[in-house]
Every structure is written in structure tokens, then in C-alpha cells.
PDB file of N, CA and C in Angstrom:
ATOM      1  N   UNK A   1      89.074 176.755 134.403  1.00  0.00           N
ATOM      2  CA  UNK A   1      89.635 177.604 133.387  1.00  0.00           C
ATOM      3  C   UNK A   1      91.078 177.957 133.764  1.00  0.00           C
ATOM      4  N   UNK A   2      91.708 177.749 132.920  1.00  0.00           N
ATOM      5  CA  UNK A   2      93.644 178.219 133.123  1.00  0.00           C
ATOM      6  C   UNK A   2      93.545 179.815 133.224  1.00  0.00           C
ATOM      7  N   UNK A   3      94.942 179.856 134.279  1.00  0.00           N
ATOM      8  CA  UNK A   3      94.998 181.482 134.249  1.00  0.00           C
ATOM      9  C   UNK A   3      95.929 181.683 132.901  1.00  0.00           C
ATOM     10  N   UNK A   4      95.461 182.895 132.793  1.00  0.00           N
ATOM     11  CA  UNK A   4      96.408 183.450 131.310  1.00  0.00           C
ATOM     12  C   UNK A   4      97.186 183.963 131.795  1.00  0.00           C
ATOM     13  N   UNK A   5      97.850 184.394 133.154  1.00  0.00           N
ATOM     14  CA  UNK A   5      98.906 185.060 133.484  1.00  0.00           C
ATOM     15  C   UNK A   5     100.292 184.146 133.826  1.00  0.00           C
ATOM     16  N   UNK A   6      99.535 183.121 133.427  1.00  0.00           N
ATOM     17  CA  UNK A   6     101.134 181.567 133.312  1.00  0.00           C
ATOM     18  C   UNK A   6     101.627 181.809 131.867  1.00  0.00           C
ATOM     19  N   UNK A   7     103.056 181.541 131.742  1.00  0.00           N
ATOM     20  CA  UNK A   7     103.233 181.406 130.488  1.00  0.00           C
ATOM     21  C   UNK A   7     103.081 179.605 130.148  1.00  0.00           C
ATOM     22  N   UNK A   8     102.400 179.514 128.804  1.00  0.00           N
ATOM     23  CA  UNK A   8     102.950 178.360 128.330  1.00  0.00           C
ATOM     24  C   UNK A   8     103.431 177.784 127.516  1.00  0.00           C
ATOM     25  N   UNK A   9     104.734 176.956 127.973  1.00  0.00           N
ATOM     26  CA  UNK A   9     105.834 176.148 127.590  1.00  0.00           C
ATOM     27  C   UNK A   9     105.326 175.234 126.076  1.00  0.00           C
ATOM     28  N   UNK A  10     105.708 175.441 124.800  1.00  0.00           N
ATOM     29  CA  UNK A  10     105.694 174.286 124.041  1.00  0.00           C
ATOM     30  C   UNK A  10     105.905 172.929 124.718  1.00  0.00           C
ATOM     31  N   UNK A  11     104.894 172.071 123.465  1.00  0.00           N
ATOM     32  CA  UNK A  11     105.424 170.544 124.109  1.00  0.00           C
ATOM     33  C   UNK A  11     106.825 170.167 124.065  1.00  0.00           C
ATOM     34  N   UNK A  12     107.138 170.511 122.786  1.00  0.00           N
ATOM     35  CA  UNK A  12     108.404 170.292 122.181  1.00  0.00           C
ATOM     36  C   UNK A  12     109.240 171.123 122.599  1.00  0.00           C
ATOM     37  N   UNK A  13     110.130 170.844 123.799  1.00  0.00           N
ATOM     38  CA  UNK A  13     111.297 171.974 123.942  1.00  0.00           C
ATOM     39  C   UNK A  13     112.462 171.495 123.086  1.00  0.00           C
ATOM     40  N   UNK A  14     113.088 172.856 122.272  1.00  0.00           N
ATOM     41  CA  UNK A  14     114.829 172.131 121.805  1.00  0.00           C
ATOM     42  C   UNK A  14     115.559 173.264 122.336  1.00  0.00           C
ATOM     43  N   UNK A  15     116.695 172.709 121.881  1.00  0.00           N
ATOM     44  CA  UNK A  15     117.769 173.595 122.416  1.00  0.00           C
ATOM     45  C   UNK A  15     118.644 173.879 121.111  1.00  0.00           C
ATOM     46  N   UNK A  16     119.086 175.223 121.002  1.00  0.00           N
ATOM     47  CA  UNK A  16     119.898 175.930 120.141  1.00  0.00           C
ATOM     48  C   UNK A  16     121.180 175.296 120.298  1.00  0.00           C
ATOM     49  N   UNK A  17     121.608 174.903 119.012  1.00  0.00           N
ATOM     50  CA  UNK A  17     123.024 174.967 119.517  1.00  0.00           C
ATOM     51  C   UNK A  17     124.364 175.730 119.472  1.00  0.00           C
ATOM     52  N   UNK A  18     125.325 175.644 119.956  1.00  0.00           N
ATOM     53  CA  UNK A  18     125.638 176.912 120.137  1.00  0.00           C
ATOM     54  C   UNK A  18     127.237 176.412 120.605  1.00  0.00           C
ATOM     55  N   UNK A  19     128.277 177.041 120.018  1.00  0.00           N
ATOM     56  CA  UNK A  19     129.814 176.845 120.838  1.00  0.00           C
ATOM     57  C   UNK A  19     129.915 176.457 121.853  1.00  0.00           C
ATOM     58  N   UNK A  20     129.059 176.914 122.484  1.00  0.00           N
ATOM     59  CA  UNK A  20     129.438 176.985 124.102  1.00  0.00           C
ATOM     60  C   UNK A  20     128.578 175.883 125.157  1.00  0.00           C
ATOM     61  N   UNK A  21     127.159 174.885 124.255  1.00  0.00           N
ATOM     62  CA  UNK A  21     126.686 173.846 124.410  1.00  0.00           C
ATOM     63  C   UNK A  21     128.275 172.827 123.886  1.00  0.00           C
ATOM     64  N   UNK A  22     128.555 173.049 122.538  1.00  0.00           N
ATOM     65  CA  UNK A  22     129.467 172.066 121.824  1.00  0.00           C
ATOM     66  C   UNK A  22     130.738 172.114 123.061  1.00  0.00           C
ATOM     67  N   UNK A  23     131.182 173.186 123.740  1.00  0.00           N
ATOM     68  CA  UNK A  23     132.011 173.300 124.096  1.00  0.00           C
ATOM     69  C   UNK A  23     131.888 172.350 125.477  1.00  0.00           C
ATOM     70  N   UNK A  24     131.025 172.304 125.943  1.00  0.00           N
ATOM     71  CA  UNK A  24     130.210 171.964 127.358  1.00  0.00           C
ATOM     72  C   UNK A  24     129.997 170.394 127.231  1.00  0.00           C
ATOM     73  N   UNK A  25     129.661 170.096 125.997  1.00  0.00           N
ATOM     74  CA  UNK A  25     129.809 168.418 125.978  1.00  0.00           C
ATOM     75  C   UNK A  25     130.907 167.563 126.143  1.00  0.00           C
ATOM     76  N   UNK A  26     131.523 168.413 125.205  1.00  0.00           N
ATOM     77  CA  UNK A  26     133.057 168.012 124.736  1.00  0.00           C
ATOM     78  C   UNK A  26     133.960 167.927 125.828  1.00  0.00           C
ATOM     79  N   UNK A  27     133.656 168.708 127.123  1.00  0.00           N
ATOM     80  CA  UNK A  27     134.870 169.009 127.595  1.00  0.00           C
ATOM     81  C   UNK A  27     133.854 167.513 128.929  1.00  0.00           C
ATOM     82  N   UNK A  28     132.620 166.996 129.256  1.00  0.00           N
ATOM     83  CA  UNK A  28     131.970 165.989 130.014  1.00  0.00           C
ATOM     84  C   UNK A  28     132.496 164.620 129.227  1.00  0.00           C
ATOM     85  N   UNK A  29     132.655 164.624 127.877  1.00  0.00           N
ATOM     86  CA  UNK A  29     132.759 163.803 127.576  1.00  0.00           C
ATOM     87  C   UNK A  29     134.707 163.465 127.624  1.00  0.00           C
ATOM     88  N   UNK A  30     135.045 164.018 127.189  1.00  0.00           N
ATOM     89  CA  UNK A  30     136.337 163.872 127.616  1.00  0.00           C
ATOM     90  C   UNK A  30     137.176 163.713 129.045  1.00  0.00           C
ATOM     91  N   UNK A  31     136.299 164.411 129.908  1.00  0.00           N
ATOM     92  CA  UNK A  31     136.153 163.909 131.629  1.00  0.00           C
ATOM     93  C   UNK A  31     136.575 162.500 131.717  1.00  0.00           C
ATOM     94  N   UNK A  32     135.057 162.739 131.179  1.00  0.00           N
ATOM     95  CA  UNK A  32     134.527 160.821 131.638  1.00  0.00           C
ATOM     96  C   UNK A  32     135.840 160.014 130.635  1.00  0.00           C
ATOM     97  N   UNK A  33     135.795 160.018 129.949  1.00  0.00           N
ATOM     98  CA  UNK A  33     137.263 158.777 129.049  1.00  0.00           C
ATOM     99  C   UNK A  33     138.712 159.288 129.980  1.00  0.00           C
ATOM    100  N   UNK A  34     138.885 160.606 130.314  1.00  0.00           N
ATOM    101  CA  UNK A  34     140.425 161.044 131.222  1.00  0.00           C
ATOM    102  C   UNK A  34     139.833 159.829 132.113  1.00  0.00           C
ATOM    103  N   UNK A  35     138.834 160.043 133.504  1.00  0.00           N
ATOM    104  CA  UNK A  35     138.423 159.529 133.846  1.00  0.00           C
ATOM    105  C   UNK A  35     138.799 157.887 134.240  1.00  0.00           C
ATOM    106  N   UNK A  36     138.120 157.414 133.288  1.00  0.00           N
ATOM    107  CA  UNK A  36     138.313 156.075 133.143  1.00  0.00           C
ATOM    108  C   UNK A  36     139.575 155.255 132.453  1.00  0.00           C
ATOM    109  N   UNK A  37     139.888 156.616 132.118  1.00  0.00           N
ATOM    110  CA  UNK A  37     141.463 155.868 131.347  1.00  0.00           C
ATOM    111  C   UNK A  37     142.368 155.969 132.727  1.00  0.00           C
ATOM    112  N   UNK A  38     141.886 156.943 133.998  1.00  0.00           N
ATOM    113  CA  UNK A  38     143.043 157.119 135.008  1.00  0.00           C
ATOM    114  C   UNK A  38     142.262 156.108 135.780  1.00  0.00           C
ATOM    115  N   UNK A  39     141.334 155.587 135.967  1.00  0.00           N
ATOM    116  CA  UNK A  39     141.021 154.256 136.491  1.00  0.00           C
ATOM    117  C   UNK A  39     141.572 152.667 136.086  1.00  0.00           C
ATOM    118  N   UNK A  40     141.356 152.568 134.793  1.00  0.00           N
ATOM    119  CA  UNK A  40     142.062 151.294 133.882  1.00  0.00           C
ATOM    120  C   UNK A  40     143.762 151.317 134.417  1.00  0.00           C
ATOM    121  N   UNK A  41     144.270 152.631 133.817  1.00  0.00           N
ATOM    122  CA  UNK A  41     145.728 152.819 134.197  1.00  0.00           C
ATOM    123  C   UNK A  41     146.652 152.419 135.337  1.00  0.00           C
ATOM    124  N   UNK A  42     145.990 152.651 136.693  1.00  0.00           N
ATOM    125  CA  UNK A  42     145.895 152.201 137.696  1.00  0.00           C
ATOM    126  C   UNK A  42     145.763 150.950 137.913  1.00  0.00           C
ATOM    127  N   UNK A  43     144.601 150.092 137.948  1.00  0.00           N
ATOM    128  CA  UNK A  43     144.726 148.646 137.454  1.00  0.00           C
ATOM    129  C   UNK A  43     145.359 147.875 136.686  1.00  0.00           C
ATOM    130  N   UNK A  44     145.535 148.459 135.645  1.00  0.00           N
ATOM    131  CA  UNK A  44     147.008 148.207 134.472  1.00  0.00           C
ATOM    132  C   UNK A  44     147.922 147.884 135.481  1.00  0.00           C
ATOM    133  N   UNK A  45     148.691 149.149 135.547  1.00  0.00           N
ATOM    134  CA  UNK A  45     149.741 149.202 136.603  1.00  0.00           C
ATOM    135  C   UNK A  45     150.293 148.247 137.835  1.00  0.00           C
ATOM    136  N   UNK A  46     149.090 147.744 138.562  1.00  0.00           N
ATOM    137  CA  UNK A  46     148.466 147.127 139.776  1.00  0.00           C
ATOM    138  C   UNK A  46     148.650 145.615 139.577  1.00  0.00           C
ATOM    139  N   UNK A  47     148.786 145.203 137.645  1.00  0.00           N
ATOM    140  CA  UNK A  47     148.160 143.925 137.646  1.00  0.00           C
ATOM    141  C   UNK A  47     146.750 143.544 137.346  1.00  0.00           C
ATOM    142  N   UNK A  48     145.860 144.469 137.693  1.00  0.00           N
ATOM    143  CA  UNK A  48     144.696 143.891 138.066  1.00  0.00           C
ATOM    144  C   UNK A  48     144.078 143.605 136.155  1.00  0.00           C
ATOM    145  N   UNK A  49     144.473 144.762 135.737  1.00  0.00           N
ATOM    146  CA  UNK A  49     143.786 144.694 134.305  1.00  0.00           C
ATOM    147  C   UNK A  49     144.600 144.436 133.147  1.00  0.00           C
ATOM    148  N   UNK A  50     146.052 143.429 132.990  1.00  0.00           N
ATOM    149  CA  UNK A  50     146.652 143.466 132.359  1.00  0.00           C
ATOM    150  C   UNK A  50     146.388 143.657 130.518  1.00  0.00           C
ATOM    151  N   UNK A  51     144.876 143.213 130.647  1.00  0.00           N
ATOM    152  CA  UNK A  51     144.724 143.489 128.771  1.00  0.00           C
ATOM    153  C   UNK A  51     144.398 145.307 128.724  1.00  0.00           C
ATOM    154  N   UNK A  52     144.207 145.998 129.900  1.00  0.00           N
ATOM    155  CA  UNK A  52     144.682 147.657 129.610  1.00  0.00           C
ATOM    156  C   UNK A  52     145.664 148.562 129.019  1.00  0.00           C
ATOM    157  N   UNK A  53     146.683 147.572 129.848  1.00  0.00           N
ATOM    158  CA  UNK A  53     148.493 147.966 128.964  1.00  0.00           C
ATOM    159  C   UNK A  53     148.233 147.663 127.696  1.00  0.00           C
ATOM    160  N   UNK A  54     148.294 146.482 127.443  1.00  0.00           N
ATOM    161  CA  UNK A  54     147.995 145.977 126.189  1.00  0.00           C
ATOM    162  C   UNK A  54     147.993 146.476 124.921  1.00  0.00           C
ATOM    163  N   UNK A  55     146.394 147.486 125.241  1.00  0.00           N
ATOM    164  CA  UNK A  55     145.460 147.981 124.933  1.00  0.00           C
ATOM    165  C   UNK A  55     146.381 149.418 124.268  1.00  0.00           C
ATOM    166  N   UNK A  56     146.894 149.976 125.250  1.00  0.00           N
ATOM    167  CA  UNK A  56     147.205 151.191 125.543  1.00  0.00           C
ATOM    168  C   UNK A  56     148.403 151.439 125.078  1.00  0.00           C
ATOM    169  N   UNK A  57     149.276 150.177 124.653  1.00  0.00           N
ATOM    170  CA  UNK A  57     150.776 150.541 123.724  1.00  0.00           C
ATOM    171  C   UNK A  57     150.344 150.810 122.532  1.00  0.00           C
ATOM    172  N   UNK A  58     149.319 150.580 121.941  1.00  0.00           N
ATOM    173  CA  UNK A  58     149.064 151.237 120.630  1.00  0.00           C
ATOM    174  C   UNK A  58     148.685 152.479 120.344  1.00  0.00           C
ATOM    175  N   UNK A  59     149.809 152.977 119.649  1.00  0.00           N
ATOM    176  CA  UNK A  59     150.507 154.494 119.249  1.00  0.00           C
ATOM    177  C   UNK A  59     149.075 155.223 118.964  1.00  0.00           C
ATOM    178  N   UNK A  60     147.985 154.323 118.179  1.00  0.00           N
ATOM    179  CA  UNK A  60     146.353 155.311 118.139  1.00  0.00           C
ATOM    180  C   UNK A  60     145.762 155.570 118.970  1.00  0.00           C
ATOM    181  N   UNK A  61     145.817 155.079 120.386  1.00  0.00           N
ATOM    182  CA  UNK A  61     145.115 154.909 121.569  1.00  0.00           C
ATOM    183  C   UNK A  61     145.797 155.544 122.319  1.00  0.00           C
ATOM    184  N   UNK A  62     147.238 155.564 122.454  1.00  0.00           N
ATOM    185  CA  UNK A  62     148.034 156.984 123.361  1.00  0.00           C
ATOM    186  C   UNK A  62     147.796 158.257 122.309  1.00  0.00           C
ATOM    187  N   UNK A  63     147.367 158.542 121.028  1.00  0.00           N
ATOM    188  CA  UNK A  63     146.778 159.647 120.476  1.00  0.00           C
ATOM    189  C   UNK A  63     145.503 160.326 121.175  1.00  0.00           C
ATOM    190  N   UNK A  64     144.746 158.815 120.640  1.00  0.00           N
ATOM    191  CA  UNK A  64     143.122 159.517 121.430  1.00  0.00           C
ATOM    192  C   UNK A  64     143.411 160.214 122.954  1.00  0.00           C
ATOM    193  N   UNK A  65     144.866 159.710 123.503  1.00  0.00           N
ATOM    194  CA  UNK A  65     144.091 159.582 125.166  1.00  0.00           C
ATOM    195  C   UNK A  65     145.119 161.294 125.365  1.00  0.00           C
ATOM    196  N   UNK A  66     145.795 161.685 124.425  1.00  0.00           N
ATOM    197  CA  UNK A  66     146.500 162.930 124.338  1.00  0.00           C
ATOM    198  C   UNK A  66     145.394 163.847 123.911  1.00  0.00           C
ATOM    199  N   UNK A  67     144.899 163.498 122.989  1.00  0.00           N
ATOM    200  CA  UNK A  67     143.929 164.431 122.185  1.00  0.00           C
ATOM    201  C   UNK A  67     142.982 164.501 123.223  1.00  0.00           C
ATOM    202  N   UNK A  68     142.484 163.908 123.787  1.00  0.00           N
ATOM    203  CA  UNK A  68     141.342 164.183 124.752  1.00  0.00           C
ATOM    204  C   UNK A  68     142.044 165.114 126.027  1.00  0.00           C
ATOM    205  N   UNK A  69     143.397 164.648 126.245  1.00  0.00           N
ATOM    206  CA  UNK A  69     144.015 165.093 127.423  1.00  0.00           C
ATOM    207  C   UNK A  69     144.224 166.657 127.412  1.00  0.00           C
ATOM    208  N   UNK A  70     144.463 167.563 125.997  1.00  0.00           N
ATOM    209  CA  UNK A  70     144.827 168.758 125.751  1.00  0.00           C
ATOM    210  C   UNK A  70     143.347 169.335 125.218  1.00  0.00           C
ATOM    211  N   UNK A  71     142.681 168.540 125.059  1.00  0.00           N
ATOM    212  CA  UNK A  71     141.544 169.447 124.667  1.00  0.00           C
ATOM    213  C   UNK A  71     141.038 169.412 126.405  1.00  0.00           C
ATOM    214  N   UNK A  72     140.951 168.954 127.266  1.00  0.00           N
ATOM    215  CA  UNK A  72     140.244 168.989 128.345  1.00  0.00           C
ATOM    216  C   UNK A  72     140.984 169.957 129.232  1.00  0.00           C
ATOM    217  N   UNK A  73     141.951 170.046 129.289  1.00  0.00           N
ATOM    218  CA  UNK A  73     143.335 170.931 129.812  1.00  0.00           C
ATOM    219  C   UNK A  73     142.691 172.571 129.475  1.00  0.00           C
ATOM    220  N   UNK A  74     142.697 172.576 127.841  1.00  0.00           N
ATOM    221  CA  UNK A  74     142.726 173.787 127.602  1.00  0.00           C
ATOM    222  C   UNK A  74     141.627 174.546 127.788  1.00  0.00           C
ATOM    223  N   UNK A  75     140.548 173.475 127.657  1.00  0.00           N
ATOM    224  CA  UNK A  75     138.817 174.244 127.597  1.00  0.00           C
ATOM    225  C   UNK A  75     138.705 174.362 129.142  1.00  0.00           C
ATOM    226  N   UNK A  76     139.501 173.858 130.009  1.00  0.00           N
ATOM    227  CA  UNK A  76     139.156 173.656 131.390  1.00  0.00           C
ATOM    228  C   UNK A  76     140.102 175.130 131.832  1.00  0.00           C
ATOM    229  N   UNK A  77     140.902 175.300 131.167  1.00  0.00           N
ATOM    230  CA  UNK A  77     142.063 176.843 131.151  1.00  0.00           C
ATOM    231  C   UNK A  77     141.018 178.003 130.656  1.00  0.00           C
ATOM    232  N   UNK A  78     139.810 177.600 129.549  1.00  0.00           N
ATOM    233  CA  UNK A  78     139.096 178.755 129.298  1.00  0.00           C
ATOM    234  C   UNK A  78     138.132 178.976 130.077  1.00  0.00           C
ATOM    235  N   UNK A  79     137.290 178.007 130.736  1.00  0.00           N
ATOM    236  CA  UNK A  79     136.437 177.993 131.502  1.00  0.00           C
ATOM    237  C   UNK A  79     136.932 178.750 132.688  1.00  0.00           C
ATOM    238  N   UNK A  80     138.396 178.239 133.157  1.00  0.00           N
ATOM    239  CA  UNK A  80     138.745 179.285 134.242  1.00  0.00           C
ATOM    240  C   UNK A  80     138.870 181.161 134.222  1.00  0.00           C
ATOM    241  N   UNK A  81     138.697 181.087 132.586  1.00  0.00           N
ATOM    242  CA  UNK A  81     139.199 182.584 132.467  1.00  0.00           C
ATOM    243  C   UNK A  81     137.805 182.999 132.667  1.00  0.00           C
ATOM    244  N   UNK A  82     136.839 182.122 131.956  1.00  0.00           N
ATOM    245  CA  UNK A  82     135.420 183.068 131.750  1.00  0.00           C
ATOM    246  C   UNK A  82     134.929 183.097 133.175  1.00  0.00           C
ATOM    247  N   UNK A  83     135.216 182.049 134.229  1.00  0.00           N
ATOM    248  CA  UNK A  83     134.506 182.678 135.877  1.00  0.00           C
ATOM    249  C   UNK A  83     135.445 183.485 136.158  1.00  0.00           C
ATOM    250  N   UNK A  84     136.601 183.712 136.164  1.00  0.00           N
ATOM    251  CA  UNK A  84     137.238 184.942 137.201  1.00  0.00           C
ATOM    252  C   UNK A  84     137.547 186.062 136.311  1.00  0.00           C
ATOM    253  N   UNK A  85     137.290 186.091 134.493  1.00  0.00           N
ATOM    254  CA  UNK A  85     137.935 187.087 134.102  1.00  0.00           C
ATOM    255  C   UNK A  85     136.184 188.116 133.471  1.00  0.00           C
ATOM    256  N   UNK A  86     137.206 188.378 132.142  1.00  0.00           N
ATOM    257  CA  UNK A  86     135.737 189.050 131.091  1.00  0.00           C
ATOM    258  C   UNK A  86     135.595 188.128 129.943  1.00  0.00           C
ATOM    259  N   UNK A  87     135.365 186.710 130.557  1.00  0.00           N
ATOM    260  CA  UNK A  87     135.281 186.115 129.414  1.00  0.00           C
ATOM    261  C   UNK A  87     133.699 185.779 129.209  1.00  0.00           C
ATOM    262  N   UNK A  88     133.182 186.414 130.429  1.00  0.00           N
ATOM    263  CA  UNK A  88     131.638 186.114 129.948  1.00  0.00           C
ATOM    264  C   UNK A  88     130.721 187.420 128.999  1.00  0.00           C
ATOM    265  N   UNK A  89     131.529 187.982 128.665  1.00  0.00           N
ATOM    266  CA  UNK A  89     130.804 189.282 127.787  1.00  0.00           C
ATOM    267  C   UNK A  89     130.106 188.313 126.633  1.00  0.00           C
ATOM    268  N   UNK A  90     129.072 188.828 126.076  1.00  0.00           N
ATOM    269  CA  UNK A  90     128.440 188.348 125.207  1.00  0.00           C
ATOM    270  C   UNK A  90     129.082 188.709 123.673  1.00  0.00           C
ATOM    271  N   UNK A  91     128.826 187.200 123.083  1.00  0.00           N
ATOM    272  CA  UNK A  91     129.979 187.192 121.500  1.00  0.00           C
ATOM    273  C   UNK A  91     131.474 186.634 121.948  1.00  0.00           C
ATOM    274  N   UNK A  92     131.759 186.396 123.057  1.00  0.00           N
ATOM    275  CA  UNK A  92     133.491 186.211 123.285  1.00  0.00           C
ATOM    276  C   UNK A  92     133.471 184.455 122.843  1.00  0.00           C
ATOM    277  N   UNK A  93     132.297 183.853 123.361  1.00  0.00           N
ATOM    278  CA  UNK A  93     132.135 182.516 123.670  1.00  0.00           C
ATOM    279  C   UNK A  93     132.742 181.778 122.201  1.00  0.00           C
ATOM    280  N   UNK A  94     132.294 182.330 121.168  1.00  0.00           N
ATOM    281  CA  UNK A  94     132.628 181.701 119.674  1.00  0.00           C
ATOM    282  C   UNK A  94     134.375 181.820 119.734  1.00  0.00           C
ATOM    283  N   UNK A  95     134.700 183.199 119.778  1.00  0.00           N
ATOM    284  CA  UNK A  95     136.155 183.456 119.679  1.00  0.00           C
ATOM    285  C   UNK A  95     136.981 182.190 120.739  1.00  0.00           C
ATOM    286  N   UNK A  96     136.561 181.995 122.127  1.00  0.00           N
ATOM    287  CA  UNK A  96     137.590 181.590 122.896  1.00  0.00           C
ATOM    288  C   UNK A  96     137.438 179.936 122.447  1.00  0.00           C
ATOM    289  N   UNK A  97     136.508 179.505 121.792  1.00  0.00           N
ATOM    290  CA  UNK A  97     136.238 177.897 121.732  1.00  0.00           C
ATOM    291  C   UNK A  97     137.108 177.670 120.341  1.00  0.00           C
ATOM    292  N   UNK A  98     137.229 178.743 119.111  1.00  0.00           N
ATOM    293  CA  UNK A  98     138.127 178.690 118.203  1.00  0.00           C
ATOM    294  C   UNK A  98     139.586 178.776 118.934  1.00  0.00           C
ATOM    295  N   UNK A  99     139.889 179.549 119.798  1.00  0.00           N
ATOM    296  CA  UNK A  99     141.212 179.097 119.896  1.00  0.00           C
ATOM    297  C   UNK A  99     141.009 178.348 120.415  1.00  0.00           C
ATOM    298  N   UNK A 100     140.592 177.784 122.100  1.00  0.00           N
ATOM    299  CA  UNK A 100     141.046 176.406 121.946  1.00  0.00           C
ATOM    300  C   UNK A 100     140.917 175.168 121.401  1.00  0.00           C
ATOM    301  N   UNK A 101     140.635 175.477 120.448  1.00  0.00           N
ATOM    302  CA  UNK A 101     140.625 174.243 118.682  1.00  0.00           C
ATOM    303  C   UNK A 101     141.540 174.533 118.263  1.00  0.00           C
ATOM    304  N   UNK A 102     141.943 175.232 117.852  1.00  0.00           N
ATOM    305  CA  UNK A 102     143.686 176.471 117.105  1.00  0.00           C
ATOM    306  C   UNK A 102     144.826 175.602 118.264  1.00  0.00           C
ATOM    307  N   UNK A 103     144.314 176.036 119.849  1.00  0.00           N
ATOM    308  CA  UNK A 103     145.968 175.691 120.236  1.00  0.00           C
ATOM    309  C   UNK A 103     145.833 173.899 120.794  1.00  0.00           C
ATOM    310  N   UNK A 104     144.518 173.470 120.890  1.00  0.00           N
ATOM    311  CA  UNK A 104     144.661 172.093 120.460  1.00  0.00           C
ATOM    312  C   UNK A 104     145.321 171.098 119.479  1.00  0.00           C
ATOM    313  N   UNK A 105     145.058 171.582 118.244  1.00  0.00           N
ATOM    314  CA  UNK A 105     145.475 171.532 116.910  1.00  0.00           C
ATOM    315  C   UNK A 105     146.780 171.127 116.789  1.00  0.00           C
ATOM    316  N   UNK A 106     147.469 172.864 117.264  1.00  0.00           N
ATOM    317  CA  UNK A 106     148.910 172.556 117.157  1.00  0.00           C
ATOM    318  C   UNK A 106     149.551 172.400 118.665  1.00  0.00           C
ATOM    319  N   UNK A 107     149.293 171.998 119.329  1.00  0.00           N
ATOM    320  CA  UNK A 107     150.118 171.189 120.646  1.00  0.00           C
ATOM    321  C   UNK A 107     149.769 169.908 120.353  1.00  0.00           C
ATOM    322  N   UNK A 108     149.127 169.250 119.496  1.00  0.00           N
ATOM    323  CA  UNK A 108     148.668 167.732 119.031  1.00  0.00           C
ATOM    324  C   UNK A 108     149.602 167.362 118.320  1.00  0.00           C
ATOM    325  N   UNK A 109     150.031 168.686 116.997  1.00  0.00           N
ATOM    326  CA  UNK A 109     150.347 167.858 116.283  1.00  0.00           C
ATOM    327  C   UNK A 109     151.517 168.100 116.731  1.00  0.00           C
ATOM    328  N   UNK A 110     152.569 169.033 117.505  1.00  0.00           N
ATOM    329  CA  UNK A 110     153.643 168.555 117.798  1.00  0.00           C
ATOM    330  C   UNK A 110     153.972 168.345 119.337  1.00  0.00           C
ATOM    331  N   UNK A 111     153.257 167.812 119.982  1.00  0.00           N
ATOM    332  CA  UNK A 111     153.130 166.589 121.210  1.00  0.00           C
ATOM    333  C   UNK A 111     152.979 165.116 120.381  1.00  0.00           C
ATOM    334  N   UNK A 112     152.395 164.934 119.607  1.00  0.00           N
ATOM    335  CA  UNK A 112     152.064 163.285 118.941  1.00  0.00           C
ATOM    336  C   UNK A 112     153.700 163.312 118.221  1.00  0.00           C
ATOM    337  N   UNK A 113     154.405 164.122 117.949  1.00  0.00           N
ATOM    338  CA  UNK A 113     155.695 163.481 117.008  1.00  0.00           C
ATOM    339  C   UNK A 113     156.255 162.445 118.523  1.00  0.00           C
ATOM    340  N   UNK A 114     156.612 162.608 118.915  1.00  0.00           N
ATOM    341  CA  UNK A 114     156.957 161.424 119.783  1.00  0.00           C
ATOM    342  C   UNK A 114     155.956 160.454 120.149  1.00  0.00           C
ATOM    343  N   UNK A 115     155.043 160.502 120.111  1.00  0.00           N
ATOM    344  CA  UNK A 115     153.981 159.027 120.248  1.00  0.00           C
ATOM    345  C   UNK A 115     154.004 158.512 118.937  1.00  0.00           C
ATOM    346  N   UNK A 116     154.388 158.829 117.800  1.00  0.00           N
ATOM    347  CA  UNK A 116     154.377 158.143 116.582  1.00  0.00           C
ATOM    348  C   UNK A 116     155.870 157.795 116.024  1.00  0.00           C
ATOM    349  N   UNK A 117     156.547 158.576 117.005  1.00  0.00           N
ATOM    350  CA  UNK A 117     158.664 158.079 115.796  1.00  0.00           C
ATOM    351  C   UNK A 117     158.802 156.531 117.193  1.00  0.00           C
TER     352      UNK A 117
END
């Protein structure tokens, strides 16, 4: 006979989602492409991977690799505030992931005027 003083777990666990999951992907997934774009780059550079350059003079592909570069910058700037500051109060999490979408936004769009003239 089971004790009743266990709790038990649904089969089906999900997970809520939530800014601060969205925020938490976004900023692994953008890692991993900084990541591997500072691996390719390197080899580029080196010789080793010449279809990387290639790859990488096209004005959409130095976008993506900006856009990923300032969103990872900035969420990695909020993350620093919420361990050493009061950014872990409960309710802040929505506010700080809108701005850094807000100052993503506009450091994109005027950082990209020179990747596109």
C-alpha cells in the first residue's frame, strides 16, 4: 500500500510559460549561434573554412549575427542586474525582458544602417 504522506506528481508535467522561460531560451540559443559563429570566424580567418567568409559578406547574415549579438549582450546586462541588484522582486521579470526588446529594437535598427548602406 503507498504512503499518502508522498505527494503525487501528474504523469503529464508542463511548464508555464512565462518571460523569463522565453527570456532563458533566447538568450542559450543565441549563445550557441555567438558561439559557433566565433568558431567558423576563426577558421574563416585561418583559411581553414573559406566558404564561412563567403557566407558571412552577406549584409542578411551580418544582421542575424548583430541581432543575436545585442540581444545576448543586453539580456546578459539584465541577468547581471537581477543576481547582484533588486531585480529579482516578483512582477519585475515582465518589465525588464520588455526593455530589453525596446533597447534591442532600437540599437538594431540604428547599428544595421551601416551593415546595409
Amino acid at each position: 500500500m503507498p504512503r499518502k504522506d508522498l505527494y503525487v506528481y501528474p504523469k503529464k508535467v508542463s511548464y508555464r510559460k512565462h518571460t523569463g522561460m522565453v527570456a532563458w531560451l533566447l538568450h542559450r540559443i543565441t549563445g550557441v549561434i555567438l558561439g559557433l559563429y566565433l568558431i567558423f570566424h576563426i577558421l574563416g580567418k585561418a583559411g581553414v573554412a573559406e566558404w564561412f567568409t563567403s557566407i558571412t559578406a552577406n549584409a542578411g547574415v551580418r544582421a542575424v549575427v548583430f541581432l543575436t549579438f545585442i540581444y545576448h549582450a543586453f539580456n546578459g546586462f539584465r541577468i547581471v542586474l537581477i543576481d547582484f541588484g533588486n531585480g529579482a522582486e516578483k512582477g519585475v521579470f515582465a518589465k525588464q525582458f520588455m526593455v530589453v526588446i525596446f533597447l534591442v529594437i532600437v540599437v538594431f535598427i540604428i547599428g544595421a544602417i551601416p551593415i546595409f548602406s
